[in-house]
C-alpha atoms as a PDB file:
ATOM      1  CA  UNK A   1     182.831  -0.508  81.682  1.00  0.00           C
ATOM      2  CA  UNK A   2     186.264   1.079  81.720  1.00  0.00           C
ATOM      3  CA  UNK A   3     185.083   4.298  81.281  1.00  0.00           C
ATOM      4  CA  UNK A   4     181.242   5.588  81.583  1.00  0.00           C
ATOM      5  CA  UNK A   5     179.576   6.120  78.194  1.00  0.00           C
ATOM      6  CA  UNK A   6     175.841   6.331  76.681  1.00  0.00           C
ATOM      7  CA  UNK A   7     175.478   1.884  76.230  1.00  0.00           C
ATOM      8  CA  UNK A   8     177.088   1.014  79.566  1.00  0.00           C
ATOM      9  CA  UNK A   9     176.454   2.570  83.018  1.00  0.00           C
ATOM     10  CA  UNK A  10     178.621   2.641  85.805  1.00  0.00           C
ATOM     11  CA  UNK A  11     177.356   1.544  89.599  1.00  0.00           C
ATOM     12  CA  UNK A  12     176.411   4.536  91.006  1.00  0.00           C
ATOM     13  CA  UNK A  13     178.487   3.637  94.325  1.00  0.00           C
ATOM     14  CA  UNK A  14     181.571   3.171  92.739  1.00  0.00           C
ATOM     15  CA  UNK A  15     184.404   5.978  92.713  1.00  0.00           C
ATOM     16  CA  UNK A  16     185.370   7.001  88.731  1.00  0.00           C
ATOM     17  CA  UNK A  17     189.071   6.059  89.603  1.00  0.00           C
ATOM     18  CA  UNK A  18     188.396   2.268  91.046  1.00  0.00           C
ATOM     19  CA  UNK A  19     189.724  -0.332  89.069  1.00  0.00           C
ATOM     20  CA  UNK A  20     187.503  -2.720  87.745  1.00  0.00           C
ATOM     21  CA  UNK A  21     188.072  -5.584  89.786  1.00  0.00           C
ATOM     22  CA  UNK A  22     186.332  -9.139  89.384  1.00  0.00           C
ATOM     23  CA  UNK A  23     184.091  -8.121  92.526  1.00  0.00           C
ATOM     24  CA  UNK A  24     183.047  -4.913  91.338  1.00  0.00           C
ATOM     25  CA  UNK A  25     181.904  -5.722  88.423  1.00  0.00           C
ATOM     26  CA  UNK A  26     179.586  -8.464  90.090  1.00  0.00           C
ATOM     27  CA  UNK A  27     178.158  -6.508  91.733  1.00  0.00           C
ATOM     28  CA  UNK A  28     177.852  -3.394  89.130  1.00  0.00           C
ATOM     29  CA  UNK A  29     175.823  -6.253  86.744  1.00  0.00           C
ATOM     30  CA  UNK A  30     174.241  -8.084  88.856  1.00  0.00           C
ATOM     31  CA  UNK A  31     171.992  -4.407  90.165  1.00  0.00           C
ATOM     32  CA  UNK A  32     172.101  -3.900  85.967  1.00  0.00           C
ATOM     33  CA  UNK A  33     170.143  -7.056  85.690  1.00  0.00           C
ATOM     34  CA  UNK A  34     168.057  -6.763  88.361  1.00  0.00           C
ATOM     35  CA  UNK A  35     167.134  -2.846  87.304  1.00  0.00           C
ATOM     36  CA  UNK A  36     166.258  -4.670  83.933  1.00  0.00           C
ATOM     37  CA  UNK A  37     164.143  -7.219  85.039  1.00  0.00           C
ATOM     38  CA  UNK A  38     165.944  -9.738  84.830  1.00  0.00           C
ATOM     39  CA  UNK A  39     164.872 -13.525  86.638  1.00  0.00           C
ATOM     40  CA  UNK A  40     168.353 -14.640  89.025  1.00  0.00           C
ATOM     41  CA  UNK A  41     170.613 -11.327  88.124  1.00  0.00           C
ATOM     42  CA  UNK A  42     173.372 -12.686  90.364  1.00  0.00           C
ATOM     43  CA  UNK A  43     173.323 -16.333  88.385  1.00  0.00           C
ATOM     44  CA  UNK A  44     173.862 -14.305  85.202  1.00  0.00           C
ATOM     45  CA  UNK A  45     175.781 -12.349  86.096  1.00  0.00           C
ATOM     46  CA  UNK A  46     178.134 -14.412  87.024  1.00  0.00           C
ATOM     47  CA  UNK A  47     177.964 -17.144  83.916  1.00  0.00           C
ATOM     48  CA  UNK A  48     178.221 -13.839  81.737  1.00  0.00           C
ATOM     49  CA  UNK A  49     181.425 -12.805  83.820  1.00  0.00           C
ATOM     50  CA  UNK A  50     182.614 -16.263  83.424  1.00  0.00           C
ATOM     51  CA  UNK A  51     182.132 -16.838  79.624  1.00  0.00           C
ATOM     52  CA  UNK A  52     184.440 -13.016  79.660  1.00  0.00           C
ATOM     53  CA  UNK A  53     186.957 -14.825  81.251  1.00  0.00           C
ATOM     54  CA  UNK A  54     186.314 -18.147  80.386  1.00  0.00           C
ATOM     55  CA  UNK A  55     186.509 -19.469  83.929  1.00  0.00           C
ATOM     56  CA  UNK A  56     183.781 -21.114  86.012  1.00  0.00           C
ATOM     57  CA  UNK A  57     181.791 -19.590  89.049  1.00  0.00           C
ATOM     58  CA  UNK A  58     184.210 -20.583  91.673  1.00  0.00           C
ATOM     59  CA  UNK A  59     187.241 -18.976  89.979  1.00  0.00           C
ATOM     60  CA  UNK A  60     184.960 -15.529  90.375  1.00  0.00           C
ATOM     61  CA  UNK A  61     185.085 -15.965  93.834  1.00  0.00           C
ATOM     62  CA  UNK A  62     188.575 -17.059  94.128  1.00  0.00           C
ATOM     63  CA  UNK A  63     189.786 -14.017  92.370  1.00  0.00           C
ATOM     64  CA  UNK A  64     187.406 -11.367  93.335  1.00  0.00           C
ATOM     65  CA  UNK A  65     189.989  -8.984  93.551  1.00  0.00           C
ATOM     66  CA  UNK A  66     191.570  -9.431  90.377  1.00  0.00           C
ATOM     67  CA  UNK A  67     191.897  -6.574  87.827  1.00  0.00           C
ATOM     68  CA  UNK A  68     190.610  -6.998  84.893  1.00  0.00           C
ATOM     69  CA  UNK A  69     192.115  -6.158  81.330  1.00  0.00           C
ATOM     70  CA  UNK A  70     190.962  -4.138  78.757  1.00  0.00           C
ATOM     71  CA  UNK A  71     190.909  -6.857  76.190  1.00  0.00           C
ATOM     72  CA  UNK A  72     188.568  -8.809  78.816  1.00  0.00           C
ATOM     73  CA  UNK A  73     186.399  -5.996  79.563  1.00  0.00           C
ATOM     74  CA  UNK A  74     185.154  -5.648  75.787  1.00  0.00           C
ATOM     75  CA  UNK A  75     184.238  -8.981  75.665  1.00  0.00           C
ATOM     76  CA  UNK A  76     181.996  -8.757  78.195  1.00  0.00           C
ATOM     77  CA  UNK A  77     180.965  -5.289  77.284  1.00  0.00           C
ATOM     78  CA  UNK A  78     180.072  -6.938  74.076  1.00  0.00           C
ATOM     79  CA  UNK A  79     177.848  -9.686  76.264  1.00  0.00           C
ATOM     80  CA  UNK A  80     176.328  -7.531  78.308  1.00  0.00           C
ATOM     81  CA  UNK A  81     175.152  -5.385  75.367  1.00  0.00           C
ATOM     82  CA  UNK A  82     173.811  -8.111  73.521  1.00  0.00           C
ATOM     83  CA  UNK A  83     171.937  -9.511  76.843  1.00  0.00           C
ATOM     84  CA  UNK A  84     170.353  -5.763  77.442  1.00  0.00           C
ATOM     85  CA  UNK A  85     168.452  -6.555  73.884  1.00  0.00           C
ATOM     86  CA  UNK A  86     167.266  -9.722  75.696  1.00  0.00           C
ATOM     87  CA  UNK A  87     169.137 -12.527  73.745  1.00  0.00           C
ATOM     88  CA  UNK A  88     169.203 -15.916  76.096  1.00  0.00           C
ATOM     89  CA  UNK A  89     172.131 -15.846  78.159  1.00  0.00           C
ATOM     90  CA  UNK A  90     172.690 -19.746  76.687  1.00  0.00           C
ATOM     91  CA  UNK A  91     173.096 -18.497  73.224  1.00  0.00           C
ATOM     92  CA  UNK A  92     175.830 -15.365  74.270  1.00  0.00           C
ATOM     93  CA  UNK A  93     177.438 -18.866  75.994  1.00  0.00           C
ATOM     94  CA  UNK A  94     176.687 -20.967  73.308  1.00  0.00           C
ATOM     95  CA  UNK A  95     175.627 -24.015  75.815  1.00  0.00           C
ATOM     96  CA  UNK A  96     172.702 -25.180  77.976  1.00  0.00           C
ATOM     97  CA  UNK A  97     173.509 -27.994  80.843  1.00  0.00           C
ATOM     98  CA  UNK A  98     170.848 -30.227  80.414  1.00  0.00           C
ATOM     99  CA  UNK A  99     170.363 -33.911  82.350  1.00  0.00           C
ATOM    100  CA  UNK A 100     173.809 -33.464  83.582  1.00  0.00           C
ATOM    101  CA  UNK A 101     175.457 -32.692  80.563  1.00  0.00           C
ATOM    102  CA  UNK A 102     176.601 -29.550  78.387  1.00  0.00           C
ATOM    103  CA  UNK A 103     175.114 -29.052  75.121  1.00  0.00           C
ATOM    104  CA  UNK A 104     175.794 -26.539  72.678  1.00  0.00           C
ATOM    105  CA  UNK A 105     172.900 -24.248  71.409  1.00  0.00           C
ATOM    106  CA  UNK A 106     172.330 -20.985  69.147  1.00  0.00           C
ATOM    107  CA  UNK A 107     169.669 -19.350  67.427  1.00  0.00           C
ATOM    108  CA  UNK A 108     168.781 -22.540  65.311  1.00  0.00           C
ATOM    109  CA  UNK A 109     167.074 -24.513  68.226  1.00  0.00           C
ATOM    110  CA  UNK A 110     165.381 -24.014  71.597  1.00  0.00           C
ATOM    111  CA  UNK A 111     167.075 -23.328  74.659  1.00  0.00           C
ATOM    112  CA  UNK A 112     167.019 -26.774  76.774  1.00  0.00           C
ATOM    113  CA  UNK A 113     164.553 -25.960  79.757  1.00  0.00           C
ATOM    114  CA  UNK A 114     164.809 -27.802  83.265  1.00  0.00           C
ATOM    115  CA  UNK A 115     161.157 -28.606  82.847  1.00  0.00           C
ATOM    116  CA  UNK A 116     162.416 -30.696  80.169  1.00  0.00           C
ATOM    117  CA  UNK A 117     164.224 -33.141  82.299  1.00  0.00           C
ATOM    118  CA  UNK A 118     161.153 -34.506  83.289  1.00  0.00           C
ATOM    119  CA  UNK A 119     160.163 -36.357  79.566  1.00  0.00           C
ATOM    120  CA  UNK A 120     163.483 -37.956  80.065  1.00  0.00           C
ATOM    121  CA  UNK A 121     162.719 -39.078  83.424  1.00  0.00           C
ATOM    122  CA  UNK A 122     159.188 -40.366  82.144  1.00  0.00           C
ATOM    123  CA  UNK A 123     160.978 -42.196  79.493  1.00  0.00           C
ATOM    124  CA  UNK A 124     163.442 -44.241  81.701  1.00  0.00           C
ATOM    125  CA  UNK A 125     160.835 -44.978  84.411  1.00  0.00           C
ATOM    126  CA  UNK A 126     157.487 -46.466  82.239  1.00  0.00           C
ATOM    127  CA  UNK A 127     160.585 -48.321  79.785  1.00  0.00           C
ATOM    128  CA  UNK A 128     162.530 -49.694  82.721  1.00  0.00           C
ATOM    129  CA  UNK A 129     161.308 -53.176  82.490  1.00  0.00           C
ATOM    130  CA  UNK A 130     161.431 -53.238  78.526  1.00  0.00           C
ATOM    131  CA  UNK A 131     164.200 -55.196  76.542  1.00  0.00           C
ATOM    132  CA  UNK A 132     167.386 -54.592  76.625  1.00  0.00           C
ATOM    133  CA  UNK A 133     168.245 -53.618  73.234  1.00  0.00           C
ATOM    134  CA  UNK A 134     164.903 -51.483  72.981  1.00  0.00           C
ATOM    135  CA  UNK A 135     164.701 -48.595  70.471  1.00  0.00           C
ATOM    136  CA  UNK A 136     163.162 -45.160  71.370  1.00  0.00           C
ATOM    137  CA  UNK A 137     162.200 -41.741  68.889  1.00  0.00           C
ATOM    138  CA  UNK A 138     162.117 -38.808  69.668  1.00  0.00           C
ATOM    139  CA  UNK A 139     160.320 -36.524  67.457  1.00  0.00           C
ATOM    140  CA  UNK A 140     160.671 -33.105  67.708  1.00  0.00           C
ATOM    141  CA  UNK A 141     164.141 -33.183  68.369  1.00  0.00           C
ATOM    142  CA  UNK A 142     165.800 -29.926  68.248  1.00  0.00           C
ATOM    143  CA  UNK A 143     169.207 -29.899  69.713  1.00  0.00           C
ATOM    144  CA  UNK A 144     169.065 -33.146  70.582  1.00  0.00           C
ATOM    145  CA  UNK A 145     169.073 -32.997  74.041  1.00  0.00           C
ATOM    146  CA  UNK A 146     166.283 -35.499  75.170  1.00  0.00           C
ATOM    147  CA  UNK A 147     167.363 -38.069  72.275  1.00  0.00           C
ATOM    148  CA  UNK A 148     170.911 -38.003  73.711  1.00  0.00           C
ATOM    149  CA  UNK A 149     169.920 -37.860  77.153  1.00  0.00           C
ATOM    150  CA  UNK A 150     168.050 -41.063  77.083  1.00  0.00           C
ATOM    151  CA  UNK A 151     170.680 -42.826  74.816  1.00  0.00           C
ATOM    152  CA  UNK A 152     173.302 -42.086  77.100  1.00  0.00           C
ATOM    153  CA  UNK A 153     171.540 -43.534  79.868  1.00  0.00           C
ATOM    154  CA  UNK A 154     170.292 -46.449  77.980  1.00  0.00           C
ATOM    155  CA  UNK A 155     173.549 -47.061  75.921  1.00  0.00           C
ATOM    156  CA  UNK A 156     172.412 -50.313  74.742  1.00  0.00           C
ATOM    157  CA  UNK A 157     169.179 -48.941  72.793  1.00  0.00           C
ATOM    158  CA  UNK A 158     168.940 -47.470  69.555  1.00  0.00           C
ATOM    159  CA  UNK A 159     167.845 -43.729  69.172  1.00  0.00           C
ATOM    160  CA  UNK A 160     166.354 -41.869  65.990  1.00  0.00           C
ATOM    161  CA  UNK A 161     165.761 -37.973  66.367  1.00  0.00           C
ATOM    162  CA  UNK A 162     163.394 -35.908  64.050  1.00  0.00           C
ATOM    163  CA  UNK A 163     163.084 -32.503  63.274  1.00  0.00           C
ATOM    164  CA  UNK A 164     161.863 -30.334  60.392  1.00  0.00           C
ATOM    165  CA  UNK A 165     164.896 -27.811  60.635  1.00  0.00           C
ATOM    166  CA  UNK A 166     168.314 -28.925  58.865  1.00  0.00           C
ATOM    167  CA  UNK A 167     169.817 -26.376  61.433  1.00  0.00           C
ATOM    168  CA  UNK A 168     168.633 -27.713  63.740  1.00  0.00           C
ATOM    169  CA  UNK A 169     169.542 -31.415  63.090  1.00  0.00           C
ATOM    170  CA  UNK A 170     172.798 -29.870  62.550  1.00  0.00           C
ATOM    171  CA  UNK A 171     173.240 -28.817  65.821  1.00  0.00           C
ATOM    172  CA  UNK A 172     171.845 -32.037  67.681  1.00  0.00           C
ATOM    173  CA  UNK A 173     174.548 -34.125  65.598  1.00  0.00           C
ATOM    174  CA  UNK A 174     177.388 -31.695  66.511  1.00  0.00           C
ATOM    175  CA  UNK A 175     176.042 -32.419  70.451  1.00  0.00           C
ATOM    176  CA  UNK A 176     175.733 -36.481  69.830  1.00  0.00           C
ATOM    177  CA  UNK A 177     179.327 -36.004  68.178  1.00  0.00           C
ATOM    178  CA  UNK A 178     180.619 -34.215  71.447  1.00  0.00           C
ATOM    179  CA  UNK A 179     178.666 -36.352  74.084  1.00  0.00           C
ATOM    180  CA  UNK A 180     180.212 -39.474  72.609  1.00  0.00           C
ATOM    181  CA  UNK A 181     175.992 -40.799  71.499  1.00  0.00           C
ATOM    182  CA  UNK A 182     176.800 -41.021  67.937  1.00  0.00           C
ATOM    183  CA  UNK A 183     177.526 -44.557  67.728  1.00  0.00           C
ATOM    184  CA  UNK A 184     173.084 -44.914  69.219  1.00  0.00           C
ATOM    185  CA  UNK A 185     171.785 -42.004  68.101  1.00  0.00           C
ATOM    186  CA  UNK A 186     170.803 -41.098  64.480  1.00  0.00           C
ATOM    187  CA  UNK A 187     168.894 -38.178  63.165  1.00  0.00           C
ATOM    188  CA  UNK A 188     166.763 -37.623  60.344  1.00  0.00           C
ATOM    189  CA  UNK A 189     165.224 -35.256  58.492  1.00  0.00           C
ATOM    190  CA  UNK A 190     161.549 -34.623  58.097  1.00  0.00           C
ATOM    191  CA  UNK A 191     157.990 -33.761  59.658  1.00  0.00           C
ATOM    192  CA  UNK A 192     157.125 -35.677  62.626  1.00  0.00           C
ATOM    193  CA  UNK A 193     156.698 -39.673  60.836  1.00  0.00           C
ATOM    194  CA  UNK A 194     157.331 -38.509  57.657  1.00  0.00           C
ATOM    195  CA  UNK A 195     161.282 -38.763  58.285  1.00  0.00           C
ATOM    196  CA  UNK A 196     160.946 -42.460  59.159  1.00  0.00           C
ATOM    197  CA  UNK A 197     160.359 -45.778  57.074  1.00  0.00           C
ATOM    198  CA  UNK A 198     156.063 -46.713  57.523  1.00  0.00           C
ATOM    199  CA  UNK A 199     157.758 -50.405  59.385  1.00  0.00           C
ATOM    200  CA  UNK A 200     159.892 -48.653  61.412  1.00  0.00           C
ATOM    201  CA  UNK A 201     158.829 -50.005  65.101  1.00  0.00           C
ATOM    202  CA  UNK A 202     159.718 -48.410  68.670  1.00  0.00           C
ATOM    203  CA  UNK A 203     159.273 -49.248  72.277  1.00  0.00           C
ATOM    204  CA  UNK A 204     159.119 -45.543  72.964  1.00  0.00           C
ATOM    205  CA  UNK A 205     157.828 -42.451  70.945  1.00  0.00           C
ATOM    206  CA  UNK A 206     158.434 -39.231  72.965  1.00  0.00           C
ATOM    207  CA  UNK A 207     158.492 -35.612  71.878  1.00  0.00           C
ATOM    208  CA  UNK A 208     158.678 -31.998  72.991  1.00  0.00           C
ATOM    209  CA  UNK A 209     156.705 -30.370  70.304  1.00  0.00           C
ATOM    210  CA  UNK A 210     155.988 -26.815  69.917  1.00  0.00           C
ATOM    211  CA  UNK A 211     152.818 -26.320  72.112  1.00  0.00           C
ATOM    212  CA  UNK A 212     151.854 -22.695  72.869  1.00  0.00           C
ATOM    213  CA  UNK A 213     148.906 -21.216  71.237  1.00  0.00           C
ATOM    214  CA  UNK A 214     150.026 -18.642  68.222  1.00  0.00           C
ATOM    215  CA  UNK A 215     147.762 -16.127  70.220  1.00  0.00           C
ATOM    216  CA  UNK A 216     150.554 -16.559  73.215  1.00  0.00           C
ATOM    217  CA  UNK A 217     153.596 -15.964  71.313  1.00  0.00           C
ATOM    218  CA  UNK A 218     153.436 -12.319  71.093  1.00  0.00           C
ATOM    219  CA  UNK A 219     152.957 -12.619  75.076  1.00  0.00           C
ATOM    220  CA  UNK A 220     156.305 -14.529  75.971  1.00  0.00           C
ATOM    221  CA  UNK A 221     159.354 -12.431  77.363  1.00  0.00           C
ATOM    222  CA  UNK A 222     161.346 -11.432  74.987  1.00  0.00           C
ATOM    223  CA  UNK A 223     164.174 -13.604  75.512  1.00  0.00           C
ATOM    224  CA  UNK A 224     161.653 -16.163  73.799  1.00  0.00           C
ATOM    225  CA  UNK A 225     159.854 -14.170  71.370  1.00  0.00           C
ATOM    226  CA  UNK A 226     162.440 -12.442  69.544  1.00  0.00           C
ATOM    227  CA  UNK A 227     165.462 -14.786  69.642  1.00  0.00           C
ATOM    228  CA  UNK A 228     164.164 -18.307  70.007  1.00  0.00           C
ATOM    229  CA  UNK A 229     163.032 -20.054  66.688  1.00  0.00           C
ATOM    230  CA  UNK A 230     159.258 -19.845  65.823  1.00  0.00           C
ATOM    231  CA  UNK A 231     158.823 -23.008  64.702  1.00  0.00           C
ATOM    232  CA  UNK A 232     159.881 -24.821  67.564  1.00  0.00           C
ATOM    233  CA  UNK A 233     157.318 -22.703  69.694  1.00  0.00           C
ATOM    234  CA  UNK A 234     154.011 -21.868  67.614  1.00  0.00           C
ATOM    235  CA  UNK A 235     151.613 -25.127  68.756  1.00  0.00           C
ATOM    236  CA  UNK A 236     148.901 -23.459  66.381  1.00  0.00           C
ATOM    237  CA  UNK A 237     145.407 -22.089  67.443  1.00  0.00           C
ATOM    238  CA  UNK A 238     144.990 -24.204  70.782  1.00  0.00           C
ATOM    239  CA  UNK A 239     148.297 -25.199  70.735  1.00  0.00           C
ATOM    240  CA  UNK A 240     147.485 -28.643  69.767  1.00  0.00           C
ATOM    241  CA  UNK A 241     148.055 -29.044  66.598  1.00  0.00           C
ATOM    242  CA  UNK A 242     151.544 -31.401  66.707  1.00  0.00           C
ATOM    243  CA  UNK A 243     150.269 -32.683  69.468  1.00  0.00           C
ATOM    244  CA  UNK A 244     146.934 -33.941  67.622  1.00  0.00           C
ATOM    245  CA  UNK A 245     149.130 -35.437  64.957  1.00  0.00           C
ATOM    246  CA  UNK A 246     151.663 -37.337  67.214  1.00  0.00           C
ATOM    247  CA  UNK A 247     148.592 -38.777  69.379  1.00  0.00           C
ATOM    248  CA  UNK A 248     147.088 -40.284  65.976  1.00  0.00           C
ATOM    249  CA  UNK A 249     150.312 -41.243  64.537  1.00  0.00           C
ATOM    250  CA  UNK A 250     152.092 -42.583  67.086  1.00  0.00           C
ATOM    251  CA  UNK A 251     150.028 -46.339  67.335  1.00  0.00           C
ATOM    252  CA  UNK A 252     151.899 -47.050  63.802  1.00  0.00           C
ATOM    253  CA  UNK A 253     155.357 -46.908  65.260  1.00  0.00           C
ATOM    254  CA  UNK A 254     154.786 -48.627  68.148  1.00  0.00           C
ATOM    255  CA  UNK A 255     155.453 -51.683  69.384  1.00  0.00           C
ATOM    256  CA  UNK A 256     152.350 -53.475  71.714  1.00  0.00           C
ATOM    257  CA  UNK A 257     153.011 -52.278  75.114  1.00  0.00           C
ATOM    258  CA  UNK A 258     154.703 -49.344  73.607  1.00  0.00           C
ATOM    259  CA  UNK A 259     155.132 -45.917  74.877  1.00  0.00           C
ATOM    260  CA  UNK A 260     153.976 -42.837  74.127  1.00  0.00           C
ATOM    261  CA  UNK A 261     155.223 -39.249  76.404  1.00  0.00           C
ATOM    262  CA  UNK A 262     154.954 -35.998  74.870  1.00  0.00           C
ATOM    263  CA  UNK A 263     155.757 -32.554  77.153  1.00  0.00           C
ATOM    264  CA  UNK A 264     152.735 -30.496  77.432  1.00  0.00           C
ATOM    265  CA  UNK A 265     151.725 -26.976  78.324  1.00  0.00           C
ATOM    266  CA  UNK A 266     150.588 -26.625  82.200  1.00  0.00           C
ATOM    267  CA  UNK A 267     146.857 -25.493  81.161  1.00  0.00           C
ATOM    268  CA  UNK A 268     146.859 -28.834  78.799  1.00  0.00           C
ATOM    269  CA  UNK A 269     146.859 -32.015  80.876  1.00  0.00           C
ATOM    270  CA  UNK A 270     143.213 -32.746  79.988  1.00  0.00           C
ATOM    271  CA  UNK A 271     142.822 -32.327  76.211  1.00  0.00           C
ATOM    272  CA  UNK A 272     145.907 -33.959  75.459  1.00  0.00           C
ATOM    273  CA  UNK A 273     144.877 -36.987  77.781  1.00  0.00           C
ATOM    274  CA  UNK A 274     141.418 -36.987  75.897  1.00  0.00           C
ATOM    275  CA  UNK A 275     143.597 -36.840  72.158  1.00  0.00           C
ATOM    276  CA  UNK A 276     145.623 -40.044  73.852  1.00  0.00           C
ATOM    277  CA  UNK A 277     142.184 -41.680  75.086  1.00  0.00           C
ATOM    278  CA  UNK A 278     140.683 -41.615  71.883  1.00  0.00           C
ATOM    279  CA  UNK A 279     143.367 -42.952  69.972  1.00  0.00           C
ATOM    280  CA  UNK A 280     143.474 -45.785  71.969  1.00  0.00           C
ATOM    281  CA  UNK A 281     145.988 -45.499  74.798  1.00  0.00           C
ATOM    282  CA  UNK A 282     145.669 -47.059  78.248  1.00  0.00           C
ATOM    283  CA  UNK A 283     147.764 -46.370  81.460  1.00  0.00           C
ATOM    284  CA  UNK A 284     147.511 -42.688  80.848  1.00  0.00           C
ATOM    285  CA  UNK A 285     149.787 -40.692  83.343  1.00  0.00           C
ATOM    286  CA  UNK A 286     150.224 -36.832  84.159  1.00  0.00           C
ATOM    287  CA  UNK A 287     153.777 -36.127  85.240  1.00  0.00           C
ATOM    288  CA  UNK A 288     155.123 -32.858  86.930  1.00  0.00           C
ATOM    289  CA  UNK A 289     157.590 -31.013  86.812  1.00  0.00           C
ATOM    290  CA  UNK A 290     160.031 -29.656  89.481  1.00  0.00           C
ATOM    291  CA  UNK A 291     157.547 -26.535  89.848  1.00  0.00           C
ATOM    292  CA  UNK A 292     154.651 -29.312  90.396  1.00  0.00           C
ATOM    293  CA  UNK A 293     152.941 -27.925  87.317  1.00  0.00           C
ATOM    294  CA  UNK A 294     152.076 -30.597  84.610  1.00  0.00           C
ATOM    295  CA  UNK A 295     155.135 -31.177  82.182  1.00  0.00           C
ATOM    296  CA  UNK A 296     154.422 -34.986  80.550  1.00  0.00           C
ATOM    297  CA  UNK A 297     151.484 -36.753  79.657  1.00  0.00           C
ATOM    298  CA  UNK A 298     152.222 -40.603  78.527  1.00  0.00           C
ATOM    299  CA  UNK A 299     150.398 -43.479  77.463  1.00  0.00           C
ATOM    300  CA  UNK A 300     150.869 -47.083  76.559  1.00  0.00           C
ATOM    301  CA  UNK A 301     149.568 -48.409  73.415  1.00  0.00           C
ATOM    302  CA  UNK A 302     147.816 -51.539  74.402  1.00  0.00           C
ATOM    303  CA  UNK A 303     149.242 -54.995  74.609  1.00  0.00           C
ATOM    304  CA  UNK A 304     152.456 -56.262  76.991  1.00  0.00           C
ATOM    305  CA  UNK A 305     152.369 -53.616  79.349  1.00  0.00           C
ATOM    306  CA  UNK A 306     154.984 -51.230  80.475  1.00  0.00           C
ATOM    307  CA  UNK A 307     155.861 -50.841  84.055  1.00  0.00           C
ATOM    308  CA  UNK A 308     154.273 -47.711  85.783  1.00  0.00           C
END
């Protein structure tokens, strides 16, 4: 960016001798994104600015005309390089704000979607009128970010997280450790039920389990397919597979009246409501997300009943 070479472009606009000021180079990546298809080029480029400088948005604006040095310039160089080969912008930060809350994530888990938010929501609504000192797991956990969502907001309830991937558990622990969640939140290792005790009871089961179809993988921008893990993406043939397994596992672990949410593709409402019927859930519910496309399908397992 200080000087034009084969990697980095200059803006077109700009005169060779202008200093690289914070504006300039707003404005010089946010047109580099866009010309790279890149969804909200302005947004990243300024949290890639910002993670340069290690500032936040408003100090961009504050300082717009501020020249920036040459030690500062390669680091963003370096970003900026790395998100031309399409690696999520929350990895180059190494965070995701998620229900409120920062939490750190790399190539060993899922980036922490918006859409997300909305199993947490499900979660606290239909186990509002439960005890408590209730206990909730979350299978499927990944960074951690749903488990320690809900046990923050329900700091009197005991969480267990579960995930296949040590890295991954390793990461959600480092994020309970940080968000102050360790002293409700536990995680385990192992697949699905396998990583907890056949007694273990819960009010609420909920998961975010890989659900696209292996088919669909290859069809997913880049930023997904080649940098996020596979694992926590390939749902099998239909897509369906954890989900098939969580459906009939889940009545063991739960309490009667207990909960059962699971986030869902938006073409998948109906089949997983027909898994959750035939297992033997009532008070099935189809939740959206902020983009009104279906995000949560829950269920209660019958018994005392959960408010709606």
């Amino acid at each position: 960016m200080s000087e034009p070479n084969n990697t980095t472009a200059r803006p077109t606009a700009a005169k060779s001798d202008e200093p690289w000021t914070v504006g300039r180079l707003l404005g010089w990546l946010t047109e580099d994104l866009r010309s790279r298809q890149i969804e909200s080029p302005r947004l990243e480029a300024e949290l890639l600015l910002g993670e340069a400088l290690a500032c936040d948005r408003i100090r961009l604006i504050v300082d717009r005309d501020r020249v920036l040095e040459e030690g500062e310039l390669a680091r963003l160089r370096a970003l900026v390089q790395r998100r031309r080969k399409r690696e999520p912008v929350a990895y180059l930060r190494g965070e995701r704000e998620f229900y409120g809350r920062s939490f750190r994530v790399d190539r060993r888990v899922l980036v922490p979607r918006p859409d997300t938010e909305t199993l947490v929501e499900v979660a606290l609504r239909r186990s509002r009128d439960r005890s408590m000192f209730g206990r909730l797991l979350d299978l499927c956990t990944g960074s951690g970010n749903v488990a320690i969502s809900f046990a923050r907001e329900r700091p009197t309830w005991r969480v267990d997280g579960t995930d296949l991937s040590e890295d991954a558990l390793a990461v959600a622990r480092d994020n309970a450790m940080r968000l102050g969640a360790l002293w409700n939140v536990r995680f385990k290792h192992g697949d699905l039920f396998q990583a907890i005790e056949p007694h273990d009871l819960y009010e609420v089961i909920i998961a975010n389990p890989p659900y696209i179809p292996r088919a669909e993988i290859e069809q997913l921008a880049p930023d997904i397919r080649e940098h996020e893990p596979r694992m926590a993406l390939d749902g099998g043939e239909d897509g369906l597979d954890l989900i098939r397994l969580i459906a009939s596992g889940a009545p063991a672990h739960l309490v009667e009246g207990g909960l059962l949410a699971m986030e869902i593709g938006v073409d998948q409402p109906e089949a997983v409501q027909a898994l959750l019927q035939q297992a033997g859930f009532c008070e099935i519910e189809i939740d959206r997300d902020l983009a009104s496309r279906p995000r949560v399908v829950s269920g209660v397992w019958p018994g005392a009943q959960l408010s709606a």
